[in-house]
C-alpha atoms as a PDB file:
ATOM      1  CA  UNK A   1    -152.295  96.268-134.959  1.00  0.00           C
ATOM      2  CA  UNK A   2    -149.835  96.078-132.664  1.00  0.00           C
ATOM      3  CA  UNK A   3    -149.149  93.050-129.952  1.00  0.00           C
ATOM      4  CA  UNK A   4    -147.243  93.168-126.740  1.00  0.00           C
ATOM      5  CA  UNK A   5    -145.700  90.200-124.970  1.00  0.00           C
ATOM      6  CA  UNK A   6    -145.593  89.712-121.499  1.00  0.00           C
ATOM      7  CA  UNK A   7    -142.925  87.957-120.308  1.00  0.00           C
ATOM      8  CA  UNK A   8    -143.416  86.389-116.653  1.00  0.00           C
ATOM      9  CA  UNK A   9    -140.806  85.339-114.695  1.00  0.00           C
ATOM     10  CA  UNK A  10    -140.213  81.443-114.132  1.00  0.00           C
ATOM     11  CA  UNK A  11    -140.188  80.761-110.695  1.00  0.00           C
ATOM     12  CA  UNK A  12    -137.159  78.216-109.833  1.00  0.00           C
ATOM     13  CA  UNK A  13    -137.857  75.137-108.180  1.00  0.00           C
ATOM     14  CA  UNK A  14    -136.670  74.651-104.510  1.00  0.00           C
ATOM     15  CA  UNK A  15    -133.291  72.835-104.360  1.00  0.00           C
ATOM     16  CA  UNK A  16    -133.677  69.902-101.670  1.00  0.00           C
ATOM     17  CA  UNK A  17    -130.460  69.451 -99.456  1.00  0.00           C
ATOM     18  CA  UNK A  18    -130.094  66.073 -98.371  1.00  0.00           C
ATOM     19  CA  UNK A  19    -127.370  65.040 -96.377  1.00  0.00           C
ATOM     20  CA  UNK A  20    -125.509  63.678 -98.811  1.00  0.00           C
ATOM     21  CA  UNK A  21    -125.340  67.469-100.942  1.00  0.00           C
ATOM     22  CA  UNK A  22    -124.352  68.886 -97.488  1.00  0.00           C
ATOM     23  CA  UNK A  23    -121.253  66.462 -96.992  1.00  0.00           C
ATOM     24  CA  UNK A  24    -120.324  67.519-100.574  1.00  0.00           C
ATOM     25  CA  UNK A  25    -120.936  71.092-100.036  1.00  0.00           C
ATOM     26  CA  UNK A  26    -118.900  70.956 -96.897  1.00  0.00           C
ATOM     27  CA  UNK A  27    -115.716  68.531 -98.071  1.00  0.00           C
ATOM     28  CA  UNK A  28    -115.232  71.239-100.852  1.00  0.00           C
ATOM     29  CA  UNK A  29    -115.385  74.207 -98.522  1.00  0.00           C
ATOM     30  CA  UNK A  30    -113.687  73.146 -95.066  1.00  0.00           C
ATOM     31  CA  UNK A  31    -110.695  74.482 -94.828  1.00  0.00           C
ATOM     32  CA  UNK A  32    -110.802  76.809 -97.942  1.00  0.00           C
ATOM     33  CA  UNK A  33    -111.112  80.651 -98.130  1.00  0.00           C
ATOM     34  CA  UNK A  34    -114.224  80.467-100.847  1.00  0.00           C
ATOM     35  CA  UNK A  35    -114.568  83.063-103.845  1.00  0.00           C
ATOM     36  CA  UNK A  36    -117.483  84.130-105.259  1.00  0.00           C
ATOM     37  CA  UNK A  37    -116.766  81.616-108.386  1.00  0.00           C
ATOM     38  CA  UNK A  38    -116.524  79.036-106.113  1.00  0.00           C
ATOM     39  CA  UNK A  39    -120.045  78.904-105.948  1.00  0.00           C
ATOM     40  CA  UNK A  40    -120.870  78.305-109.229  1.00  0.00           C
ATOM     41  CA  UNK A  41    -118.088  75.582-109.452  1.00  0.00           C
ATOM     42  CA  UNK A  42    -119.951  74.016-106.140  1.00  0.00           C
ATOM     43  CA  UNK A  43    -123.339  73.687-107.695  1.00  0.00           C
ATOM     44  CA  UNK A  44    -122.112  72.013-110.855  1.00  0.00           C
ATOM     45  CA  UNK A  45    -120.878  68.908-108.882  1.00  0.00           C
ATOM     46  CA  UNK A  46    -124.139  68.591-106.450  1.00  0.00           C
ATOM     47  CA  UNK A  47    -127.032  66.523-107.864  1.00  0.00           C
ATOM     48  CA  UNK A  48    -130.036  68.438-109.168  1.00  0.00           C
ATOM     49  CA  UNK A  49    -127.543  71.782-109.884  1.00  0.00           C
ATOM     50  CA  UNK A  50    -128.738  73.741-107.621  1.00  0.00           C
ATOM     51  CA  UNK A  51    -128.205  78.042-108.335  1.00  0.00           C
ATOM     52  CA  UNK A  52    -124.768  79.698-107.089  1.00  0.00           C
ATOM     53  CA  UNK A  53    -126.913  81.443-104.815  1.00  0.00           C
ATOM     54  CA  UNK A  54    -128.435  78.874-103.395  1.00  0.00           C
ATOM     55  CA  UNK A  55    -125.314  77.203-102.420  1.00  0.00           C
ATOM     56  CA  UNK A  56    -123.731  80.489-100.832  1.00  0.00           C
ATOM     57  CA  UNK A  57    -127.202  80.990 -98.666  1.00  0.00           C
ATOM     58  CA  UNK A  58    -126.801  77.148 -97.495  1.00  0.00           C
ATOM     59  CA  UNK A  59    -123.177  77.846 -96.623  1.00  0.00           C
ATOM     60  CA  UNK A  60    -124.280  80.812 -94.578  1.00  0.00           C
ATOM     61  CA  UNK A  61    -127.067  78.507 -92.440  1.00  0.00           C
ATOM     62  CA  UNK A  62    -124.677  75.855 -92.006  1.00  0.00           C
ATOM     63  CA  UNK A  63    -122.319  78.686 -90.690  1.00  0.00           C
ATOM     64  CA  UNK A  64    -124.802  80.065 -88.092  1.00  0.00           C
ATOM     65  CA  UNK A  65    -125.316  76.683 -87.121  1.00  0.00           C
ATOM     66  CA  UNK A  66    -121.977  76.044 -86.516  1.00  0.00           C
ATOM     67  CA  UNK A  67    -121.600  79.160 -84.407  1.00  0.00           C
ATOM     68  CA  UNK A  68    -124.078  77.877 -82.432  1.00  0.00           C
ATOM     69  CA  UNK A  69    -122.656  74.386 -81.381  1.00  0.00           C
ATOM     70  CA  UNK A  70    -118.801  76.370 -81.145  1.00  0.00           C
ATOM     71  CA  UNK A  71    -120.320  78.951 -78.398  1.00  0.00           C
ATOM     72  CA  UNK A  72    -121.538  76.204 -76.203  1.00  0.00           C
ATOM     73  CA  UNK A  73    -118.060  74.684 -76.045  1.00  0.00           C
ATOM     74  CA  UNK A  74    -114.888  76.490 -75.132  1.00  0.00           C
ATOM     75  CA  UNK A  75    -113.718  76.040 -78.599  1.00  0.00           C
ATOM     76  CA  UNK A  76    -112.784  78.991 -80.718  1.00  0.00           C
ATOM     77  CA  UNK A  77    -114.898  79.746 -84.117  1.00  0.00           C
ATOM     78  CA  UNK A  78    -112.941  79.917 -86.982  1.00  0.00           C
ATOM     79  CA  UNK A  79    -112.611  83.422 -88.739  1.00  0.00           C
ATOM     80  CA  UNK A  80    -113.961  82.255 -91.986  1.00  0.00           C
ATOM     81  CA  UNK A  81    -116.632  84.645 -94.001  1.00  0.00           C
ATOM     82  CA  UNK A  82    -118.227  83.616 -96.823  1.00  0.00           C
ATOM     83  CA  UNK A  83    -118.290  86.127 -99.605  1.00  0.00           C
ATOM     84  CA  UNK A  84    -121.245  87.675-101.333  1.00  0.00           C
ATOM     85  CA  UNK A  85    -122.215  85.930-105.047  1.00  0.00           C
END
């Protein structure tokens, strides 16, 4: 008799940002043109290790947040784009 296994996917927890993460996340980024490895790198040193991905999709909210605050000032935003993982 044969038995089949189902395998269902573990659903990963949610990584909390705290402000604290954030300064880390962006000290190691400002002013650096980030590769995809970076990412990986990035989550190893924040506490609770959050997922490469995760880290590139909070880099891309604090960048739309930042062009926000940059248009309402006559400050130029800086070119910077944030690769894919």
């Amino acid at each position: 008799m044969a038995t089949t296994t189902t395998i269902t996917p573990v659903a990963t927890a949610a990584y909390k940002w705290t402000p604290a993460s954030d300064r880390t996340l962006l000290l190691f980024a400002l002013g650096r043109q980030l590769v995809s490895a970076d990412f990986r790198m990035i989550a190893v040193m924040l506490p609770g290790t959050p997922t490469r991905a995760k880290v590139r999709a909070r880099l891309v909210i604090l960048r739309a947040r930042q062009l926000v605050v940059v248009a309402a000032t006559s400050l130029t935003a800086p070119s910077t784009t944030i690769p894919a993982v």
